[in-house]
PDB file of N, CA and C in Angstrom:
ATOM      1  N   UNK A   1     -11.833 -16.192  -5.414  1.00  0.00           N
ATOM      2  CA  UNK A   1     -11.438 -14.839  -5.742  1.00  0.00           C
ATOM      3  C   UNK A   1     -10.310 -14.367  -4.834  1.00  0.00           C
ATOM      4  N   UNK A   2      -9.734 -13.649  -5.176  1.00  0.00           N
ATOM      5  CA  UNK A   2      -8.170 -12.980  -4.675  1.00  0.00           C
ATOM      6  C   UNK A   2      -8.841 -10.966  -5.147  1.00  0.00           C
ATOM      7  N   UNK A   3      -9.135 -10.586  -4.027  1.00  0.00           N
ATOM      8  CA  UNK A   3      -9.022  -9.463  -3.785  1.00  0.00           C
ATOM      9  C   UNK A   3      -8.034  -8.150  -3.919  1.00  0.00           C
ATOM     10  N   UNK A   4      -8.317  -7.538  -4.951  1.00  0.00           N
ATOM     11  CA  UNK A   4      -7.352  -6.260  -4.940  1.00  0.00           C
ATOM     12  C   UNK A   4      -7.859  -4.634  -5.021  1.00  0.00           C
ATOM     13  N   UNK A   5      -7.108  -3.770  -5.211  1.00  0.00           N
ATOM     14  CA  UNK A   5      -8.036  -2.633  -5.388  1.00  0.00           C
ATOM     15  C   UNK A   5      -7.985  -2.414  -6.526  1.00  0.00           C
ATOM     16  N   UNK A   6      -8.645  -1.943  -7.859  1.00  0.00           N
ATOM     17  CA  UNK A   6      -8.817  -1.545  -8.793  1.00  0.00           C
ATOM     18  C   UNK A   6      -7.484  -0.718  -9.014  1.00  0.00           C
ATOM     19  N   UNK A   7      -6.693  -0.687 -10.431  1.00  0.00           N
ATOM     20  CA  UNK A   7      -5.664   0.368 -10.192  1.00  0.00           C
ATOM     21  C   UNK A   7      -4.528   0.717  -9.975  1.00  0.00           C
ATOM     22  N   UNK A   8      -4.485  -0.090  -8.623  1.00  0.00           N
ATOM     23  CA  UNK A   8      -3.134  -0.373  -7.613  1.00  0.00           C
ATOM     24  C   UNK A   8      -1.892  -1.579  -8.217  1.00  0.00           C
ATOM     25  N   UNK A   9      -0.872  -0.876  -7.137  1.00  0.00           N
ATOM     26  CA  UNK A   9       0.224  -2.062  -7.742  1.00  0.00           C
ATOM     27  C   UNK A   9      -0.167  -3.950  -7.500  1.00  0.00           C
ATOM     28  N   UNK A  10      -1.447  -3.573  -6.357  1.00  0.00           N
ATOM     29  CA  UNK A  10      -1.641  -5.201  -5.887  1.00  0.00           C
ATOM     30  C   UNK A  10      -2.483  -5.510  -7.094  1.00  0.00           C
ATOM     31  N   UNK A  11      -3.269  -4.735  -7.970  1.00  0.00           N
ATOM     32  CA  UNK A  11      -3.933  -5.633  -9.547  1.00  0.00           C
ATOM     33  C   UNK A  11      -2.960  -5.906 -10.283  1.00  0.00           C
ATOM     34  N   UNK A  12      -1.533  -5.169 -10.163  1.00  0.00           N
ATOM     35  CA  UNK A  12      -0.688  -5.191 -11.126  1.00  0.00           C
ATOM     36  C   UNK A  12       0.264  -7.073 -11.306  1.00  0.00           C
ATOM     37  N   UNK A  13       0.255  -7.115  -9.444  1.00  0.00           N
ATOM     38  CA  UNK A  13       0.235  -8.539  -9.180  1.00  0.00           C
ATOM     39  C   UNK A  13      -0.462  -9.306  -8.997  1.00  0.00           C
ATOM     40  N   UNK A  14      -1.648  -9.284  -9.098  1.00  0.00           N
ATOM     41  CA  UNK A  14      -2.578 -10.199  -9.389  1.00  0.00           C
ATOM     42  C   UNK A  14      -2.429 -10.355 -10.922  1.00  0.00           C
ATOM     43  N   UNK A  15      -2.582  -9.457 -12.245  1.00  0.00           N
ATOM     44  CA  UNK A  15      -2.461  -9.634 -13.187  1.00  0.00           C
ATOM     45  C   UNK A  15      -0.991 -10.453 -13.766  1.00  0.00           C
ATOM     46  N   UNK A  16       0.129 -10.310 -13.072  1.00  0.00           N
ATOM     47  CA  UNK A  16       1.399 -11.156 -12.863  1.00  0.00           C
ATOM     48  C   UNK A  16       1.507 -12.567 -13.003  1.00  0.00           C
ATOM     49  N   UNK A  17       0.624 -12.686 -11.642  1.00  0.00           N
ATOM     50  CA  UNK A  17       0.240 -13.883 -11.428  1.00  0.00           C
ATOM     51  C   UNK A  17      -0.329 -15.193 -11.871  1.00  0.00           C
ATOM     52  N   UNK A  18      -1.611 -14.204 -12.771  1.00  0.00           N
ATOM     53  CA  UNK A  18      -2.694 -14.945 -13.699  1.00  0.00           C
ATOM     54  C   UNK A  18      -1.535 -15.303 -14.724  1.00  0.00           C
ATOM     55  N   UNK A  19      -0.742 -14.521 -15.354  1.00  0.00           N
ATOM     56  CA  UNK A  19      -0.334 -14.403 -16.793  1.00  0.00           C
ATOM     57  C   UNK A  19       0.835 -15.603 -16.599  1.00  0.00           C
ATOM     58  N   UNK A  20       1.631 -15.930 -14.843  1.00  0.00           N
ATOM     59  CA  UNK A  20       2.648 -16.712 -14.640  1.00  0.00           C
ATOM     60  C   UNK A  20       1.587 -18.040 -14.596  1.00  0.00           C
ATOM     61  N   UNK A  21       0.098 -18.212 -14.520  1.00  0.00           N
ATOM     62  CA  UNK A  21      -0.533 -19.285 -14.743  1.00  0.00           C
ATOM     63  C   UNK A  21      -0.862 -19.587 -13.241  1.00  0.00           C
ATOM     64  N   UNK A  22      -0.992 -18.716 -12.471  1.00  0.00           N
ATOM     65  CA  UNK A  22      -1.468 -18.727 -11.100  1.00  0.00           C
ATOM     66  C   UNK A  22      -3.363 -18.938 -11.158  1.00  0.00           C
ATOM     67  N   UNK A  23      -3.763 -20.322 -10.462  1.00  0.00           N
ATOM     68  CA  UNK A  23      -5.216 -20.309 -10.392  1.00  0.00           C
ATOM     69  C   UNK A  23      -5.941 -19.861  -9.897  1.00  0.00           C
ATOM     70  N   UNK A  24      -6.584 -18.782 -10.259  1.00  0.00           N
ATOM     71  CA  UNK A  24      -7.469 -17.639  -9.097  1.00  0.00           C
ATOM     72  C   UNK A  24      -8.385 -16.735 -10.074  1.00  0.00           C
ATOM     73  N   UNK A  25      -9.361 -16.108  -9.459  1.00  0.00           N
ATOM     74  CA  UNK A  25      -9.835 -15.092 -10.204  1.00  0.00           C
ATOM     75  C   UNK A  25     -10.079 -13.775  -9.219  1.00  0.00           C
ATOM     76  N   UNK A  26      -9.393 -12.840 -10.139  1.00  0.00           N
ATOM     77  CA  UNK A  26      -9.633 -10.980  -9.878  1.00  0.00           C
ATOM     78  C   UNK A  26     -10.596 -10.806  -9.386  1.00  0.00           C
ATOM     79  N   UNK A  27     -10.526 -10.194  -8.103  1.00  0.00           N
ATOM     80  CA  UNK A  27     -11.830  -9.469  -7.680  1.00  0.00           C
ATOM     81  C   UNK A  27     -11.516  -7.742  -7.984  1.00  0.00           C
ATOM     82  N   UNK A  28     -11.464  -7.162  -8.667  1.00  0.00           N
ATOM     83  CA  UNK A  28     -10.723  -5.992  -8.465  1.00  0.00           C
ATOM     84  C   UNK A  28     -12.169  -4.822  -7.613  1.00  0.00           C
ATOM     85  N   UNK A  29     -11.563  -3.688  -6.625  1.00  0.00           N
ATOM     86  CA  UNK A  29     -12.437  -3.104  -5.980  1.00  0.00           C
ATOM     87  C   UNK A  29     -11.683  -1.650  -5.938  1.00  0.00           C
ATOM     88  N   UNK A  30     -13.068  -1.058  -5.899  1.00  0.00           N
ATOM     89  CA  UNK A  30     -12.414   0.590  -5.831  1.00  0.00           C
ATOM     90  C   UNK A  30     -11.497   0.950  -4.698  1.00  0.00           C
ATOM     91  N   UNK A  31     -10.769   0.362  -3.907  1.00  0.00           N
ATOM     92  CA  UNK A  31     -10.283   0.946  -2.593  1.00  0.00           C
ATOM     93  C   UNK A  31      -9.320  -0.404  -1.514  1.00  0.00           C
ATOM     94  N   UNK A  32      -8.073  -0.157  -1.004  1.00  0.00           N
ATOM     95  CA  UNK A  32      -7.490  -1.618  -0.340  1.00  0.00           C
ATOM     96  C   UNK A  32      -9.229  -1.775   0.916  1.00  0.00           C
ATOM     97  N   UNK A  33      -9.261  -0.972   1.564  1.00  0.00           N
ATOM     98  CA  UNK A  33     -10.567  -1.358   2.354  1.00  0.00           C
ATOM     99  C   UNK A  33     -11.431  -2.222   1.936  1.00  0.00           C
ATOM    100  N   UNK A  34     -11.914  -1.959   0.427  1.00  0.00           N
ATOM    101  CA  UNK A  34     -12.909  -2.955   0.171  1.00  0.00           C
ATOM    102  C   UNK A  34     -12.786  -3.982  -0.318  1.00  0.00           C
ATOM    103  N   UNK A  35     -11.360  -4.078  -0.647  1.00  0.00           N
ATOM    104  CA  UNK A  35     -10.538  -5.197  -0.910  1.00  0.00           C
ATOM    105  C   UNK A  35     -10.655  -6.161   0.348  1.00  0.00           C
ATOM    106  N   UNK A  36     -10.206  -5.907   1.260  1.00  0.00           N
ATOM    107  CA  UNK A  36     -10.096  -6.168   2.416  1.00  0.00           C
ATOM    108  C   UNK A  36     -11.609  -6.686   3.466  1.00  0.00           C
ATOM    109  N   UNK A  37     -12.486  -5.691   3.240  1.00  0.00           N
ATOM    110  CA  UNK A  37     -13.849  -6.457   3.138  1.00  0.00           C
ATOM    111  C   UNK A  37     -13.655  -7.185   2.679  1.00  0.00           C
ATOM    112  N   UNK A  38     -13.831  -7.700   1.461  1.00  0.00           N
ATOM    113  CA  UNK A  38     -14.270  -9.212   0.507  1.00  0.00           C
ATOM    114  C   UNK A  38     -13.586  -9.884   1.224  1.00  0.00           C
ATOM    115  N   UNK A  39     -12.329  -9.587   1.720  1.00  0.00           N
ATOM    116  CA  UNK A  39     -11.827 -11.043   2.499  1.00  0.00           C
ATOM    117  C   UNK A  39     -12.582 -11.129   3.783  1.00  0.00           C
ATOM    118  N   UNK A  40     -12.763 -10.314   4.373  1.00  0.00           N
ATOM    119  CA  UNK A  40     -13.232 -10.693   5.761  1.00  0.00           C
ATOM    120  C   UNK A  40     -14.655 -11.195   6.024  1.00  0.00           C
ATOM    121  N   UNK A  41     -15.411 -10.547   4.274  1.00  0.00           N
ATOM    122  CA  UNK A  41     -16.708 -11.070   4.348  1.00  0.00           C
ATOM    123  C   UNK A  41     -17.382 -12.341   3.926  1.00  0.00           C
ATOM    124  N   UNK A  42     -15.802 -12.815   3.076  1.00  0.00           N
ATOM    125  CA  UNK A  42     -15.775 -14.225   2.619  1.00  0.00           C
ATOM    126  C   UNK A  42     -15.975 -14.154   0.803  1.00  0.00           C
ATOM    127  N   UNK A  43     -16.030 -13.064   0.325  1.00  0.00           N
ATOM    128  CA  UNK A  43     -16.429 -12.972  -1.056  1.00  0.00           C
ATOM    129  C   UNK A  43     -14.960 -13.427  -1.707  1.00  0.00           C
ATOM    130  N   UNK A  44     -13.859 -13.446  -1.161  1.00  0.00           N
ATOM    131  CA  UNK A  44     -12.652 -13.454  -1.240  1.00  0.00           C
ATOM    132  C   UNK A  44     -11.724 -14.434  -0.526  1.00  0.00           C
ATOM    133  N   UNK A  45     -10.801 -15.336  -1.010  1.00  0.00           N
ATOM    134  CA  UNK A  45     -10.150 -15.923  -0.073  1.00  0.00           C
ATOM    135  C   UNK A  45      -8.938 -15.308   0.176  1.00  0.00           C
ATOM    136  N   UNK A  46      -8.493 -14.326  -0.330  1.00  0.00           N
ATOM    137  CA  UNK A  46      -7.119 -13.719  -0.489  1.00  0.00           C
ATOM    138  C   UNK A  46      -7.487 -12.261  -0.513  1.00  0.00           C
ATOM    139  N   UNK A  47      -6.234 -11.240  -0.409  1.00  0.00           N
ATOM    140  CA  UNK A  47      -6.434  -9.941  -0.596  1.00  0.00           C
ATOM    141  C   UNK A  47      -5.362  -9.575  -0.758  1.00  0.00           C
ATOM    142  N   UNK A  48      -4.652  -8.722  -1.766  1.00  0.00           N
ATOM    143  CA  UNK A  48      -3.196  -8.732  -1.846  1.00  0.00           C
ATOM    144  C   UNK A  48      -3.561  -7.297  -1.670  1.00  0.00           C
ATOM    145  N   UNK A  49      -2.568  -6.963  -0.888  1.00  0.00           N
ATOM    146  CA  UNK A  49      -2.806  -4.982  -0.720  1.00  0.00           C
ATOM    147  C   UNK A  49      -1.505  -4.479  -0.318  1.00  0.00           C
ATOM    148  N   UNK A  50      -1.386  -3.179  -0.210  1.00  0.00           N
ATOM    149  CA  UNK A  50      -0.175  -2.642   0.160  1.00  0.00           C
ATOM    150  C   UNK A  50       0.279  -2.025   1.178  1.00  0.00           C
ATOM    151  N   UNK A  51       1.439  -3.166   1.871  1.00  0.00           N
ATOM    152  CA  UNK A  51       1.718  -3.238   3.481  1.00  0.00           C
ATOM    153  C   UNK A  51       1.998  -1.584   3.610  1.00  0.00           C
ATOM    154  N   UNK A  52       2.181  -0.307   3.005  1.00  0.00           N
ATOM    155  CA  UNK A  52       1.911   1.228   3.308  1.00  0.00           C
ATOM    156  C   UNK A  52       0.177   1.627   3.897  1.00  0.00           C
ATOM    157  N   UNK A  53      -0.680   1.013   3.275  1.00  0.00           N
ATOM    158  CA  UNK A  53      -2.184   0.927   3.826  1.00  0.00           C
ATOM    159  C   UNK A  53      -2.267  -0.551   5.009  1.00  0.00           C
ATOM    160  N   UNK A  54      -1.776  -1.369   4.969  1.00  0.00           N
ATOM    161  CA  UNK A  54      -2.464  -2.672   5.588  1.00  0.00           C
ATOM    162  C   UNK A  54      -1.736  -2.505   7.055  1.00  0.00           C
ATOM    163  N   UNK A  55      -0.530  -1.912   7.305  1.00  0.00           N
ATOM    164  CA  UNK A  55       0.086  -2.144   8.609  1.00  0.00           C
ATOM    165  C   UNK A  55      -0.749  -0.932   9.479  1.00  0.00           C
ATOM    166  N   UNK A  56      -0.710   0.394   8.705  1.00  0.00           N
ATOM    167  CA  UNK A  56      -1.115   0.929   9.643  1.00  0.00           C
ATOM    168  C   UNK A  56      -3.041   1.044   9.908  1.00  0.00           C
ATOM    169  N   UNK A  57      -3.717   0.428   9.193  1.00  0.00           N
ATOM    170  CA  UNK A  57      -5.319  -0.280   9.084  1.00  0.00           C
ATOM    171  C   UNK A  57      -5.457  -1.178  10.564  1.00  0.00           C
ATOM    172  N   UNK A  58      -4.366  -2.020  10.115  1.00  0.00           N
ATOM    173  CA  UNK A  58      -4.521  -2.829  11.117  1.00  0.00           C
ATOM    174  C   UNK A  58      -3.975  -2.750  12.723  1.00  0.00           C
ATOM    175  N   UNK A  59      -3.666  -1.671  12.466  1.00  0.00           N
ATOM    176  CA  UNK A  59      -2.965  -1.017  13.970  1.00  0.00           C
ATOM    177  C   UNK A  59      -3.941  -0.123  14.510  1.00  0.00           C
ATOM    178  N   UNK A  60      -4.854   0.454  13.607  1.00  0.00           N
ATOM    179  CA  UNK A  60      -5.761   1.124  14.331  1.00  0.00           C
ATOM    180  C   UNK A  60      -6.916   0.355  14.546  1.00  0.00           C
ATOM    181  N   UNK A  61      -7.479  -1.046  13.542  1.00  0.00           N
ATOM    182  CA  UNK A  61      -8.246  -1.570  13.844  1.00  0.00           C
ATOM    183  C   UNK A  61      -8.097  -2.603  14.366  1.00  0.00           C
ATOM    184  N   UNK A  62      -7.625  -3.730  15.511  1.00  0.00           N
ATOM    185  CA  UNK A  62      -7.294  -4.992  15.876  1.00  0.00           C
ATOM    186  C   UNK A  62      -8.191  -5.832  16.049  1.00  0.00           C
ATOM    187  N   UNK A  63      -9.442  -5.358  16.630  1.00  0.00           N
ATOM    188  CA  UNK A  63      -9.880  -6.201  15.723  1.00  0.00           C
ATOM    189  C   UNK A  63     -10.215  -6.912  14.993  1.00  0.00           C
ATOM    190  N   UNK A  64      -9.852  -6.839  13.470  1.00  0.00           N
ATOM    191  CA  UNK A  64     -10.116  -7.100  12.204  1.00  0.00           C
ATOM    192  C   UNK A  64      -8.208  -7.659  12.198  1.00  0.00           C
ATOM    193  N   UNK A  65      -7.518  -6.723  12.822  1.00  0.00           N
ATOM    194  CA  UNK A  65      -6.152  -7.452  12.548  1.00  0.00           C
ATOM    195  C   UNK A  65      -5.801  -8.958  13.326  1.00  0.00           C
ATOM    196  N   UNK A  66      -6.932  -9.311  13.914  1.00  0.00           N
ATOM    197  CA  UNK A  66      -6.960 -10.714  14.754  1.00  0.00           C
ATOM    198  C   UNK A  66      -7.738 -11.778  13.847  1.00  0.00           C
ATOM    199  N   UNK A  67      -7.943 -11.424  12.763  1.00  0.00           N
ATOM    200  CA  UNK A  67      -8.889 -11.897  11.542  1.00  0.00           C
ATOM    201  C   UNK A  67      -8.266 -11.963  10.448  1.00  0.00           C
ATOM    202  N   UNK A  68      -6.804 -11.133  10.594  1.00  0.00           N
ATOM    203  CA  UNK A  68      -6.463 -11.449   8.962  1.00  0.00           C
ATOM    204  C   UNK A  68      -4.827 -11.979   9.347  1.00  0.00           C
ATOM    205  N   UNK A  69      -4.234 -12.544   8.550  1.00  0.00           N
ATOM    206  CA  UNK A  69      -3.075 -13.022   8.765  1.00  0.00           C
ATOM    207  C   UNK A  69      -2.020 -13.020   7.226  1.00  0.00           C
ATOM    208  N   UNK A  70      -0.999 -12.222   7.321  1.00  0.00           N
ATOM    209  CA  UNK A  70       0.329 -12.005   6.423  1.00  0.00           C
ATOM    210  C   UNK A  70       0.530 -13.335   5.859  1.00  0.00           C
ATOM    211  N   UNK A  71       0.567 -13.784   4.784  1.00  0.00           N
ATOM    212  CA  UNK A  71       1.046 -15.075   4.326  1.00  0.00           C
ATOM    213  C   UNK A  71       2.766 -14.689   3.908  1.00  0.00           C
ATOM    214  N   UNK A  72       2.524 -13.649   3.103  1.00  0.00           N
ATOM    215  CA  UNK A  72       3.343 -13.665   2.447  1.00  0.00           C
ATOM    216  C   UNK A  72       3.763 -12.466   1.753  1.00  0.00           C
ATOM    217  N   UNK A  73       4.741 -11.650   0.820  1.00  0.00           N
ATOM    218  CA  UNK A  73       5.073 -10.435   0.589  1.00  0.00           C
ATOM    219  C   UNK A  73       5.417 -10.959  -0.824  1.00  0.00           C
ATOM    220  N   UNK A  74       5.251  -9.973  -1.494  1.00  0.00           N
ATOM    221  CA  UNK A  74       5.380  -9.911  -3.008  1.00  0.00           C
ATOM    222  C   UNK A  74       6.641  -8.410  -3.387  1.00  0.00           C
ATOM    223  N   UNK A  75       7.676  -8.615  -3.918  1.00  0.00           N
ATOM    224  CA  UNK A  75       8.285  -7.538  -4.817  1.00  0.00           C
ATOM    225  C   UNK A  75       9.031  -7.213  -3.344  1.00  0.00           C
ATOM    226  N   UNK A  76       9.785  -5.660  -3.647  1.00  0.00           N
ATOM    227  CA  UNK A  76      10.353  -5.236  -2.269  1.00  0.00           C
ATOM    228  C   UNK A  76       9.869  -3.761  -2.459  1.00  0.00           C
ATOM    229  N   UNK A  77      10.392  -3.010  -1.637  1.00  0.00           N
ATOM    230  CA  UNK A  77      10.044  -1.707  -1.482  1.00  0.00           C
ATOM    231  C   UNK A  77       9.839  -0.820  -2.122  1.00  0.00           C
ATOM    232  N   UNK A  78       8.728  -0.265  -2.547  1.00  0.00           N
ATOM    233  CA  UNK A  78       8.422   0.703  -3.727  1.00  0.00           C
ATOM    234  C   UNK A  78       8.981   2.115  -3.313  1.00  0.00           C
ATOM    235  N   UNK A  79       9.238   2.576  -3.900  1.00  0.00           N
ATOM    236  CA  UNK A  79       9.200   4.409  -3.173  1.00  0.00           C
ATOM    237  C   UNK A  79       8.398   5.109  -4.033  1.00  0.00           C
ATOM    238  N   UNK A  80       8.008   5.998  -3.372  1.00  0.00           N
ATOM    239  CA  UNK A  80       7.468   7.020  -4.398  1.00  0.00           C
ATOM    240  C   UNK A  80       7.700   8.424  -4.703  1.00  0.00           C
ATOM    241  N   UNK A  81       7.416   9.229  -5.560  1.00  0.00           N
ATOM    242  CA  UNK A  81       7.342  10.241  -5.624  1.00  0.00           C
ATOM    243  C   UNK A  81       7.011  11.362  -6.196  1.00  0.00           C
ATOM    244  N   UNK A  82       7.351  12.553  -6.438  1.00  0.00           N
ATOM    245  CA  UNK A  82       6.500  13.605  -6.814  1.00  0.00           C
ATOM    246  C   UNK A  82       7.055  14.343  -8.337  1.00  0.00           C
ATOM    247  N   UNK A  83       6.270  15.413  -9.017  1.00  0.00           N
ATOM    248  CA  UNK A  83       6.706  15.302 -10.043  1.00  0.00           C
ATOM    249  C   UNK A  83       5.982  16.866 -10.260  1.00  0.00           C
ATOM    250  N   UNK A  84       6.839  17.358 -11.398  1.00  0.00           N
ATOM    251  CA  UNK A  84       6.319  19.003 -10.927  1.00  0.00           C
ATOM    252  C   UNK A  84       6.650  19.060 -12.845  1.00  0.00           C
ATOM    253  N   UNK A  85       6.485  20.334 -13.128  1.00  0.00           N
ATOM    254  CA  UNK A  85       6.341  20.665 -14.657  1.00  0.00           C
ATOM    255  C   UNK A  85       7.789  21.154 -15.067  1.00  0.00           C
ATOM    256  N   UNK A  86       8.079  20.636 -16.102  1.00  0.00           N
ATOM    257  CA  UNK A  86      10.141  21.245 -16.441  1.00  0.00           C
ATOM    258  C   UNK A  86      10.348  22.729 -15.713  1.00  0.00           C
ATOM    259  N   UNK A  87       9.273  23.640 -15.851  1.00  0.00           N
ATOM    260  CA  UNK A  87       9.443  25.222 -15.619  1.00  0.00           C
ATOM    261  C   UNK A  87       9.524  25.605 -14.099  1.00  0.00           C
ATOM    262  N   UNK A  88       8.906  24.582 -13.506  1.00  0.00           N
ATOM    263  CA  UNK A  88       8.966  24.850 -12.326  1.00  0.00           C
ATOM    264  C   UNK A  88       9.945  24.635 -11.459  1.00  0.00           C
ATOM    265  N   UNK A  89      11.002  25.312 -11.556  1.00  0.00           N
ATOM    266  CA  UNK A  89      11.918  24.552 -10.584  1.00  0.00           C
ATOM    267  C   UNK A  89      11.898  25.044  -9.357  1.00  0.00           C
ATOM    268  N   UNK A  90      11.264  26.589  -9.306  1.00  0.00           N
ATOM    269  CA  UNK A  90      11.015  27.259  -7.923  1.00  0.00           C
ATOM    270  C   UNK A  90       9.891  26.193  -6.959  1.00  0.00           C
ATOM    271  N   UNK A  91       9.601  25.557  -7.435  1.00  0.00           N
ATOM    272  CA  UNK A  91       8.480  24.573  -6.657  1.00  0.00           C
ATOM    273  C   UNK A  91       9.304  23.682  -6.115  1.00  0.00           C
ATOM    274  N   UNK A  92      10.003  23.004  -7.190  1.00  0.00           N
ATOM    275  CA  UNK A  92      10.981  21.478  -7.411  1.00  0.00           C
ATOM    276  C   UNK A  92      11.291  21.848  -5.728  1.00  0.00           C
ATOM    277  N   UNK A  93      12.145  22.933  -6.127  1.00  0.00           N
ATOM    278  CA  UNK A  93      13.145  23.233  -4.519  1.00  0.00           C
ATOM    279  C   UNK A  93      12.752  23.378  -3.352  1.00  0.00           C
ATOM    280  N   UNK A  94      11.443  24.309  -3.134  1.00  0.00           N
ATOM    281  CA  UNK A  94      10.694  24.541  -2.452  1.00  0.00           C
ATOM    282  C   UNK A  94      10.003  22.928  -1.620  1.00  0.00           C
ATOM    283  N   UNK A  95       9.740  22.128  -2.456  1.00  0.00           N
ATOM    284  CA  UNK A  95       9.439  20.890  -2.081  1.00  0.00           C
ATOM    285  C   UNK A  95      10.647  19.655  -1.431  1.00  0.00           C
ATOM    286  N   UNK A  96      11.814  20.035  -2.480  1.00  0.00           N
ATOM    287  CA  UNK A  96      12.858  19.417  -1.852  1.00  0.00           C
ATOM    288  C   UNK A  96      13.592  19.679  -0.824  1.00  0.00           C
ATOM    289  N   UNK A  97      13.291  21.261  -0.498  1.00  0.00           N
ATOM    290  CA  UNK A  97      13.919  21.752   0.934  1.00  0.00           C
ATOM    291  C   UNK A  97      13.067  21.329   1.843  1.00  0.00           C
ATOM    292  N   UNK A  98      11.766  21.206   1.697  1.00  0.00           N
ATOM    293  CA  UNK A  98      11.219  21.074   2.492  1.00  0.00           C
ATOM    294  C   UNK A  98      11.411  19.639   3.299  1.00  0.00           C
ATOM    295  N   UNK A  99      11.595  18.574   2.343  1.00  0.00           N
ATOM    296  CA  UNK A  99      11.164  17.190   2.567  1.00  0.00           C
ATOM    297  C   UNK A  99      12.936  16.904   3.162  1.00  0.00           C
ATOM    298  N   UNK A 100      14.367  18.142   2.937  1.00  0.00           N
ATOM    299  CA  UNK A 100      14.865  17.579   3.609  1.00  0.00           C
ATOM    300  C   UNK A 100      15.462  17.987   4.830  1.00  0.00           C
ATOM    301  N   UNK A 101      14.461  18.591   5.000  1.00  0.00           N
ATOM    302  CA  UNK A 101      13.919  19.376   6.479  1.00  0.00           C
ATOM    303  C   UNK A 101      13.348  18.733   7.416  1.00  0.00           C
ATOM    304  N   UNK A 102      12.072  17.832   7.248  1.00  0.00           N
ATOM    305  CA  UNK A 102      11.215  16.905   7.734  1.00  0.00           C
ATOM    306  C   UNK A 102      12.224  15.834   7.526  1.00  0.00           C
ATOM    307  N   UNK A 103      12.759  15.459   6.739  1.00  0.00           N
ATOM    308  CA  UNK A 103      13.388  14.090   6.857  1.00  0.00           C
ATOM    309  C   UNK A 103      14.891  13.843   7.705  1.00  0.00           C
ATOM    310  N   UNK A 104      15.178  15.098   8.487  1.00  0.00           N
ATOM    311  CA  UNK A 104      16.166  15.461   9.181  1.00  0.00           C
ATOM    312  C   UNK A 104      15.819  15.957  10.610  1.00  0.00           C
ATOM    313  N   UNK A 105      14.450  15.559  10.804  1.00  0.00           N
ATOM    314  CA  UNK A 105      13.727  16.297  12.007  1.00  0.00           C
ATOM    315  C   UNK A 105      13.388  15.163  12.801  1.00  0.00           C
ATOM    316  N   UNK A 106      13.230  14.909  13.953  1.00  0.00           N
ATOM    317  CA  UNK A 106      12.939  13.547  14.876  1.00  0.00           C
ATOM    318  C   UNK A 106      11.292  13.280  14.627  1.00  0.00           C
ATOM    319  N   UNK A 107      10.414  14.598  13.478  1.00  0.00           N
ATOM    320  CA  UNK A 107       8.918  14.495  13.197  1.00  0.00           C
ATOM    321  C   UNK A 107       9.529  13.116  12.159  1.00  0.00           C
ATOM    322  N   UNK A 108      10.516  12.995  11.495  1.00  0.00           N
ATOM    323  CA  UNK A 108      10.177  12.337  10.748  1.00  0.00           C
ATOM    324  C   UNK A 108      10.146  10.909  11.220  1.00  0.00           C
ATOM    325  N   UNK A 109      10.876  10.164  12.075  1.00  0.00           N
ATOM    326  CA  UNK A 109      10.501   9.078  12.534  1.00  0.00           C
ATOM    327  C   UNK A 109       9.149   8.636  13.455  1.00  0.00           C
ATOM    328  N   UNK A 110       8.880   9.637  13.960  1.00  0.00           N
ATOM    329  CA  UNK A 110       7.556   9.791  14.388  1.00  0.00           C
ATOM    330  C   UNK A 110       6.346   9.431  13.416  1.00  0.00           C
ATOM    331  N   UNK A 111       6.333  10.158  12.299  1.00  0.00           N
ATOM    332  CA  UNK A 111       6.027   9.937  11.078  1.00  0.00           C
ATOM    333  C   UNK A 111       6.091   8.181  10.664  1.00  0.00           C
ATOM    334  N   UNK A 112       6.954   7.613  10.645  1.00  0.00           N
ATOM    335  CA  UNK A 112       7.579   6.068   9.889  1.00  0.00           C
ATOM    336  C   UNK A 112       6.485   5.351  11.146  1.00  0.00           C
ATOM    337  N   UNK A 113       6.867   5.447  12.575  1.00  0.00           N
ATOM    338  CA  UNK A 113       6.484   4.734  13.541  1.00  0.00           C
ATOM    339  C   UNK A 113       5.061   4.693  13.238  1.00  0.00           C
ATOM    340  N   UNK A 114       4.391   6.165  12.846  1.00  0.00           N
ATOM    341  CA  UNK A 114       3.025   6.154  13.188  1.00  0.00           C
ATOM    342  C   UNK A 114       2.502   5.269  11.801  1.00  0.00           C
ATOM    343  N   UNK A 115       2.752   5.725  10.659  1.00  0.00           N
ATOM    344  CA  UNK A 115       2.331   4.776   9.779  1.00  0.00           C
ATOM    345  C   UNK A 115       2.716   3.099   9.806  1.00  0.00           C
ATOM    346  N   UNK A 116       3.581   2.813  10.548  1.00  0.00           N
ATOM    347  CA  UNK A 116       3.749   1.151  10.436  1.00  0.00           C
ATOM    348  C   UNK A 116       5.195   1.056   9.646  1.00  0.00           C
ATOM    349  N   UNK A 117       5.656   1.952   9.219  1.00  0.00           N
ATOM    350  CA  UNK A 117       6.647   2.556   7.943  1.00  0.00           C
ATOM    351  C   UNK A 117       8.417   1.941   8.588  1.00  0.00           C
ATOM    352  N   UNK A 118       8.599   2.147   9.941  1.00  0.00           N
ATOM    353  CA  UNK A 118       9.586   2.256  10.395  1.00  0.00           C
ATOM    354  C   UNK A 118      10.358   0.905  10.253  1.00  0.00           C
ATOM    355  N   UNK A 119      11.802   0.669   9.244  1.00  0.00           N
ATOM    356  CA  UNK A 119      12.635  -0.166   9.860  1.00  0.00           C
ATOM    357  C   UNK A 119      12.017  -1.718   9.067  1.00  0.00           C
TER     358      UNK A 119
END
């Protein structure tokens, strides 16, 4: 089994995978954590999850980060973002001033560092 969370972009590559004829079977789980269990508990030989949850997991737990090891990276950098109703544009702005406020502030690298995010 190859571990993912239910949902997430890592079932989306696991389902990729199967369909490119990759030999494995889906564990899919409500959450990257319990994804991440199954590997550590052995229900799983793999866990594909998303280095936005796994870098900074494993920075607070070491632990468990002395137990698991990066093989490998799939796709490149996702971004994400937010999404508001056509009418709203007093929000739209309100949100976009905001974010380029924080993203112009030295909180925001603070921010990147603390999640694992940075660079």
């Amino acid at each position: 089994y190859i571990s993912v969370q239910l949902g997430s972009t890592s079932e989306e590559w696991a389902d990729k995978l199967l369909s490119e004829g990759y030999s494995f079977q889906k564990l899919a789980l409500s959450s990257y954590v319990e994804a991440l269990e199954a590997l550590l508990d052995g229900r799983a030989v793999a866990c594909i999850t998303d280095s936005a949850f796994l870098k900074p997991y494993l920075k607070k737990h070491p632990d468990i980060a002395v137990r698991v090891k990066v093989l490998s990276q799939l796709g490149g950098v996702e971004a994400y973002g937010y999404a508001t109703r056509p009418g709203d544009a007093w929000l739209r702005e309100k949100i976009n001033n905001a974010l380029r406020g924080l993203m112009s502030s030295p909180a925001w690298n603070s921010l990147l560092e603390k999640w694992g995010l940075e660079g």
